[in-house]
C-alpha atoms as a PDB file:
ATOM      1  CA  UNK A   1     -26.075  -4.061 -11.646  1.00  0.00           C
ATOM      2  CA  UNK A   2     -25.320  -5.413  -8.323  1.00  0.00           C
ATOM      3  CA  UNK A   3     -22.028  -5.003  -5.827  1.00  0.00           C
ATOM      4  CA  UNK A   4     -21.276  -8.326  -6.542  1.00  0.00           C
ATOM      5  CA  UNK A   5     -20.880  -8.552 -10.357  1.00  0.00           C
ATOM      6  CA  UNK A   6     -18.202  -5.674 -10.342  1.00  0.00           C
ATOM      7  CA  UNK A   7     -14.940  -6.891 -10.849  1.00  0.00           C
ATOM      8  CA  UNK A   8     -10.838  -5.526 -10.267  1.00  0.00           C
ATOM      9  CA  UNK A   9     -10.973  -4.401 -13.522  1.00  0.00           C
ATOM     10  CA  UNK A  10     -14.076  -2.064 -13.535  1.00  0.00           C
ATOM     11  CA  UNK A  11     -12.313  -0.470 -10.489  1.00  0.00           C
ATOM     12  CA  UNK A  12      -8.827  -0.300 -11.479  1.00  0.00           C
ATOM     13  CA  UNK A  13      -9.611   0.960 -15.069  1.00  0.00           C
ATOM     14  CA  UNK A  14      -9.526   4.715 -16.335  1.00  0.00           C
ATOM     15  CA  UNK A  15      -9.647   5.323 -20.080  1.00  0.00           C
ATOM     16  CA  UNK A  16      -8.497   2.084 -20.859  1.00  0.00           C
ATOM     17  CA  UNK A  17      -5.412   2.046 -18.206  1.00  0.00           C
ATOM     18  CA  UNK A  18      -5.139   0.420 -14.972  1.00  0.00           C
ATOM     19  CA  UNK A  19      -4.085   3.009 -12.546  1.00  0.00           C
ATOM     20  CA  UNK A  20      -1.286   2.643  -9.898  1.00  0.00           C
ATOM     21  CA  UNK A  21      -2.783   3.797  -7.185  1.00  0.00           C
ATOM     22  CA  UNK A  22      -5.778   1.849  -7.831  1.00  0.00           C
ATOM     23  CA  UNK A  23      -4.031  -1.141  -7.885  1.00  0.00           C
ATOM     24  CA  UNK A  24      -2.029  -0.402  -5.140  1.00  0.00           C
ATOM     25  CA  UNK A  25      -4.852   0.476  -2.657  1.00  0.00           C
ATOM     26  CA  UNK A  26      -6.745  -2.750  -3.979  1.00  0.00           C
ATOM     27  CA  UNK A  27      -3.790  -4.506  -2.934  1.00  0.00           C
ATOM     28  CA  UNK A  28      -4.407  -2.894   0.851  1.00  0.00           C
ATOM     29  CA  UNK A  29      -7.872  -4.099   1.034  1.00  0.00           C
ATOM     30  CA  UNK A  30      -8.307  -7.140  -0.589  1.00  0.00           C
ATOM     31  CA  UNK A  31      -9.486 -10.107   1.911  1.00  0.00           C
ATOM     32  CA  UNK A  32      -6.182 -11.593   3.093  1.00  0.00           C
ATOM     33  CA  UNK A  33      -6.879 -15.213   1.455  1.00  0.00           C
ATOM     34  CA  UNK A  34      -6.751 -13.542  -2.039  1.00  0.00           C
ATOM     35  CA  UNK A  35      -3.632 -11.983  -1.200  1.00  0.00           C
ATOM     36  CA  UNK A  36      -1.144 -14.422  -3.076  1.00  0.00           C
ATOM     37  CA  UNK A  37      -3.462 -14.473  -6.253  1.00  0.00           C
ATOM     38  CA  UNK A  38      -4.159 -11.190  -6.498  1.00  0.00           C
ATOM     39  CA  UNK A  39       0.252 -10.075  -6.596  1.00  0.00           C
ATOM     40  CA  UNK A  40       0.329 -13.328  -9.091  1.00  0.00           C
ATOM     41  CA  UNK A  41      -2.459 -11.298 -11.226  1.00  0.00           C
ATOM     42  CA  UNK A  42      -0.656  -8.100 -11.097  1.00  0.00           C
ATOM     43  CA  UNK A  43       2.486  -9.379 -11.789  1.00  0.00           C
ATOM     44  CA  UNK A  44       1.544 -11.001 -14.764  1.00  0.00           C
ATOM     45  CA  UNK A  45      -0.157  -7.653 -15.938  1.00  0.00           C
ATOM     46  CA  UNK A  46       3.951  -6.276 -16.141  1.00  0.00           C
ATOM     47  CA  UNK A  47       3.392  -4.642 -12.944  1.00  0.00           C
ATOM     48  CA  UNK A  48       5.945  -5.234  -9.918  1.00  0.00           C
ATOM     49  CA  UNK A  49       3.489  -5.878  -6.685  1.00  0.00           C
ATOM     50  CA  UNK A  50       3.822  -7.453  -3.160  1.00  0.00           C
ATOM     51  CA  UNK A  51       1.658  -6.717   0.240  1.00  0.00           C
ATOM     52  CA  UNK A  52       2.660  -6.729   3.184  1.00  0.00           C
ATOM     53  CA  UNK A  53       1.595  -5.752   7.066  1.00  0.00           C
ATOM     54  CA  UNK A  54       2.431  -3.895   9.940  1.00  0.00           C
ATOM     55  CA  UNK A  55       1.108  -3.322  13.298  1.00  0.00           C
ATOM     56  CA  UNK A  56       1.371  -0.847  16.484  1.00  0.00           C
ATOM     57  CA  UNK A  57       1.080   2.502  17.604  1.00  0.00           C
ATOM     58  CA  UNK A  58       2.208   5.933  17.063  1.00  0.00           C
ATOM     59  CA  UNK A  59       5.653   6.552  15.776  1.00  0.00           C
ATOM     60  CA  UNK A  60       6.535   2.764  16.392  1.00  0.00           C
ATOM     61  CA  UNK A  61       3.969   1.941  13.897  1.00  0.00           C
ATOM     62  CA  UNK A  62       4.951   4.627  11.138  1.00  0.00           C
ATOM     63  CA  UNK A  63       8.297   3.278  12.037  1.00  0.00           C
ATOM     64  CA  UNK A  64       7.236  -0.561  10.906  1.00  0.00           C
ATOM     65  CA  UNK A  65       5.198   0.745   8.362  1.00  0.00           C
ATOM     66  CA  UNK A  66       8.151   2.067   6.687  1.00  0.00           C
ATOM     67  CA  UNK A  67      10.634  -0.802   7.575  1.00  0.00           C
ATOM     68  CA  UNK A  68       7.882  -3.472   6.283  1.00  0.00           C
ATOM     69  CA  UNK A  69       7.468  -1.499   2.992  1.00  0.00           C
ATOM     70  CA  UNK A  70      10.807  -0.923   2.517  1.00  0.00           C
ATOM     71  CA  UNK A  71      12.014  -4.609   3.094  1.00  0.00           C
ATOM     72  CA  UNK A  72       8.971  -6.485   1.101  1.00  0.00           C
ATOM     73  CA  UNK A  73       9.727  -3.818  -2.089  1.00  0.00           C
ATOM     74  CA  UNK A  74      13.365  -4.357  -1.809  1.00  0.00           C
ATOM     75  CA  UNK A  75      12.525  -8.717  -0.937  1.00  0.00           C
ATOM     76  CA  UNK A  76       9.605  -8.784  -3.686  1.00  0.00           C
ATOM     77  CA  UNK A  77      11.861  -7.288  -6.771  1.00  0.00           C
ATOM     78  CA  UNK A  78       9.632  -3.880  -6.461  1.00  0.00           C
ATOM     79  CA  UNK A  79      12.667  -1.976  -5.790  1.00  0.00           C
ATOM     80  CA  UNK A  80      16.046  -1.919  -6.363  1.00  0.00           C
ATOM     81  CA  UNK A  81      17.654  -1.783  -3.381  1.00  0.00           C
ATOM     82  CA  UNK A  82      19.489   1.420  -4.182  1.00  0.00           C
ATOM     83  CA  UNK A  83      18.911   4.912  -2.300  1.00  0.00           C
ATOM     84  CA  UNK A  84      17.485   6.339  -5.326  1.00  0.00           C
ATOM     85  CA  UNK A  85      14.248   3.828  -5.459  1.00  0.00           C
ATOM     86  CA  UNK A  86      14.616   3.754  -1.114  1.00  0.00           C
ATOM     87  CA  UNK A  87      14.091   7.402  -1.227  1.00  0.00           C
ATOM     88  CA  UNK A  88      10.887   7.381  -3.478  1.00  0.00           C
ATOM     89  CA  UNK A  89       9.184   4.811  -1.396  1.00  0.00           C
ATOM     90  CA  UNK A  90      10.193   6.262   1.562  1.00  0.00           C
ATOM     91  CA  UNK A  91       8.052   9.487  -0.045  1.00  0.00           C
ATOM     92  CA  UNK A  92       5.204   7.131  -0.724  1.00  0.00           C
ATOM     93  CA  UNK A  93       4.847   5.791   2.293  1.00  0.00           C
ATOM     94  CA  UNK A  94       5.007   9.475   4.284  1.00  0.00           C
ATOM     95  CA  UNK A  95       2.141  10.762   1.823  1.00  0.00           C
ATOM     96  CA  UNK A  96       0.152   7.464   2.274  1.00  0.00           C
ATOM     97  CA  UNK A  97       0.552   7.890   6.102  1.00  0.00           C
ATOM     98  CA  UNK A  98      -0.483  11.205   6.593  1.00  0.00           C
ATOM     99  CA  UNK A  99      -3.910  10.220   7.993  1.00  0.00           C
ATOM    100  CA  UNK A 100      -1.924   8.779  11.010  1.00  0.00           C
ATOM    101  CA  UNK A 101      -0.833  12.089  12.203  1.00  0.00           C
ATOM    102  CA  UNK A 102      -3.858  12.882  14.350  1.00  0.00           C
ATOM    103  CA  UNK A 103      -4.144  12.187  17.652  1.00  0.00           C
ATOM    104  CA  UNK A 104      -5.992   8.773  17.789  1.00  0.00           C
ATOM    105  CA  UNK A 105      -2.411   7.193  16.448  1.00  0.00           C
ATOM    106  CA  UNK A 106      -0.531   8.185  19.480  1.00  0.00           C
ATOM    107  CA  UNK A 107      -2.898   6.549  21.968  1.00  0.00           C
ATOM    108  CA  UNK A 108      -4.653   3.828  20.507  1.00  0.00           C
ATOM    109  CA  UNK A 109      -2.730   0.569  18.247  1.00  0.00           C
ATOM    110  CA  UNK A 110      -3.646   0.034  14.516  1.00  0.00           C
ATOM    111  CA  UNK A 111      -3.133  -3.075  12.368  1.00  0.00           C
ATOM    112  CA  UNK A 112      -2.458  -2.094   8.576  1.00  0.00           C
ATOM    113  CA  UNK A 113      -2.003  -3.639   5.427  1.00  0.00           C
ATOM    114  CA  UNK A 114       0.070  -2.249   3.027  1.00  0.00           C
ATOM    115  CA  UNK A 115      -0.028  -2.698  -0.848  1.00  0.00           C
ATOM    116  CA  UNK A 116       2.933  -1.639  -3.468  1.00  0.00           C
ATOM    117  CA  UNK A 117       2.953  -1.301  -6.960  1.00  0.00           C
ATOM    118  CA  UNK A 118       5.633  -0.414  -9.154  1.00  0.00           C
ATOM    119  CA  UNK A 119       5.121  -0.067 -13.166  1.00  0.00           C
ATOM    120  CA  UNK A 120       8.226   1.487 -15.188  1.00  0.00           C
ATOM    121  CA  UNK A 121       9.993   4.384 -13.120  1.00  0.00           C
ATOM    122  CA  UNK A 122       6.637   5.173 -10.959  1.00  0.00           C
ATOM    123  CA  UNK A 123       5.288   3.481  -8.046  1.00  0.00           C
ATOM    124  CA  UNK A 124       2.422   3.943  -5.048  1.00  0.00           C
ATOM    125  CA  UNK A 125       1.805   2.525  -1.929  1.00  0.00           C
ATOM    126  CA  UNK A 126      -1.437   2.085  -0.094  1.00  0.00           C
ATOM    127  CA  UNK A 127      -2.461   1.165   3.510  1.00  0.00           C
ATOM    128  CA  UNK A 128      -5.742  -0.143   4.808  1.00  0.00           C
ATOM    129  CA  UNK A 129      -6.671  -0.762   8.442  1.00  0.00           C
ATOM    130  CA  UNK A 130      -8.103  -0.156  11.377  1.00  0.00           C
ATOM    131  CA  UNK A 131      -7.301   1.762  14.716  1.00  0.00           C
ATOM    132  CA  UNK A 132      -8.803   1.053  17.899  1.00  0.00           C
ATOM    133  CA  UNK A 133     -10.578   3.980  19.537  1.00  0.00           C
ATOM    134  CA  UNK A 134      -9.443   3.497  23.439  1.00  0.00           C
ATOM    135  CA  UNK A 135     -12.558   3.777  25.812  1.00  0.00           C
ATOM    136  CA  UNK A 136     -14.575   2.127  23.354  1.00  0.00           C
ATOM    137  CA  UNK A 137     -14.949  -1.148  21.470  1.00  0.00           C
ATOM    138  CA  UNK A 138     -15.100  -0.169  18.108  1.00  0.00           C
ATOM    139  CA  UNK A 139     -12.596   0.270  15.427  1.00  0.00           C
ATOM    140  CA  UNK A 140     -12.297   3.120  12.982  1.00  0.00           C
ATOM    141  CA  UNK A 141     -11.121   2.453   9.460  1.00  0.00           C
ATOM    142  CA  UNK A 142      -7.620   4.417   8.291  1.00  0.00           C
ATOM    143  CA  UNK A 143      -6.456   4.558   4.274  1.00  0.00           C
ATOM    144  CA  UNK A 144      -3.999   6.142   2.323  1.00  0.00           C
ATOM    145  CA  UNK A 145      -2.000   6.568  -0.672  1.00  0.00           C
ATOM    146  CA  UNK A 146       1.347   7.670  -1.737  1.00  0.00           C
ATOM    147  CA  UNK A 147       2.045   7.375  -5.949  1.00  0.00           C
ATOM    148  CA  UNK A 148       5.437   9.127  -7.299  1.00  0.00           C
ATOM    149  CA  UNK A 149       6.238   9.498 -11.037  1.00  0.00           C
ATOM    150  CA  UNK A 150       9.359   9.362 -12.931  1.00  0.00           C
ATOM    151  CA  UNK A 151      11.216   8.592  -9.415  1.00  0.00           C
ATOM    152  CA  UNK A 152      12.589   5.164  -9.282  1.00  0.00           C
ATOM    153  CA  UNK A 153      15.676   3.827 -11.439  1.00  0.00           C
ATOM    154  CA  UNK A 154      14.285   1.840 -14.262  1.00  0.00           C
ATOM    155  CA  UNK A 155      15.959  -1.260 -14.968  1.00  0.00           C
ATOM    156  CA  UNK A 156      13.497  -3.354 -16.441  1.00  0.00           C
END
């Protein structure tokens, strides 16, 4: 079988289930011209989805990694916009960040993109991006995930 002839499905897929975090992290690194049909896809799956970006360095870009999250959940209908389903993603996002917390974040700037998927009362987030190492001109690739169960309020 070649690369090519794999599709979403035999990724996301684990004895017979789509995962969350799968989806999520697929989300974070799909080529940015798929992005709209790829939340469309998802969404019509029963899942909530939306992606969404965020740039800089250090704790200015943890801040905007949050804020983006936060806003596109709460804008996209992936969260409520209560502090019950603020505080899980907020916990997502700090667990999907936690490969930021060397030293290259502080000094060099990143550009991420961040995917969020919501399915009943659980959710993840995933980032994908690169970081520019400073002295050099080459980028090195950054990922993460962040998935909590039973947390959000679930008003479907």
């Amino acid at each position: 079988m070649k690369l090519n002839e794999f599709t979403v499905e035999d990724i996301v897929r684990i004895d017979g289930g789509r995962e969350l975090g799968k989806l999520a992290t697929v989300l974070s690194m799909v080529d940015d011209k798929h992005d709209d049909m790829i939340v469309e896809a998802i969404i019509n799956e029963g899942f909530g989805a939306v992606i969404t970006r965020a740039g800089g360095k250090g704790e200015d870009l943890k801040n905007k990694v949050l804020r983006n999250a936060l806003g596109a959940a709460v804008k996209g209908d992936v969260i409520d916009d209560g502090i019950q389903d603020r505080r899980v993603l907020t916990r997502c996002v700090e667990r999907a960040l936690v490969g930021l917390n060397g030293p290259m974040s502080s000094i060099s700037g990143a550009g991420i993109k961040i995917g969020i998927v919501k399915k009943d009362s659980h959710l993840a987030v995933a980032i994908h991006g690169k970081i520019g190492i400073p002295g050099l001109d080459i980028d090195h690739e950054i990922s993460g995930l962040g998935v909590h169960y039973y947390g959000l309020v679930n008003n479907d």
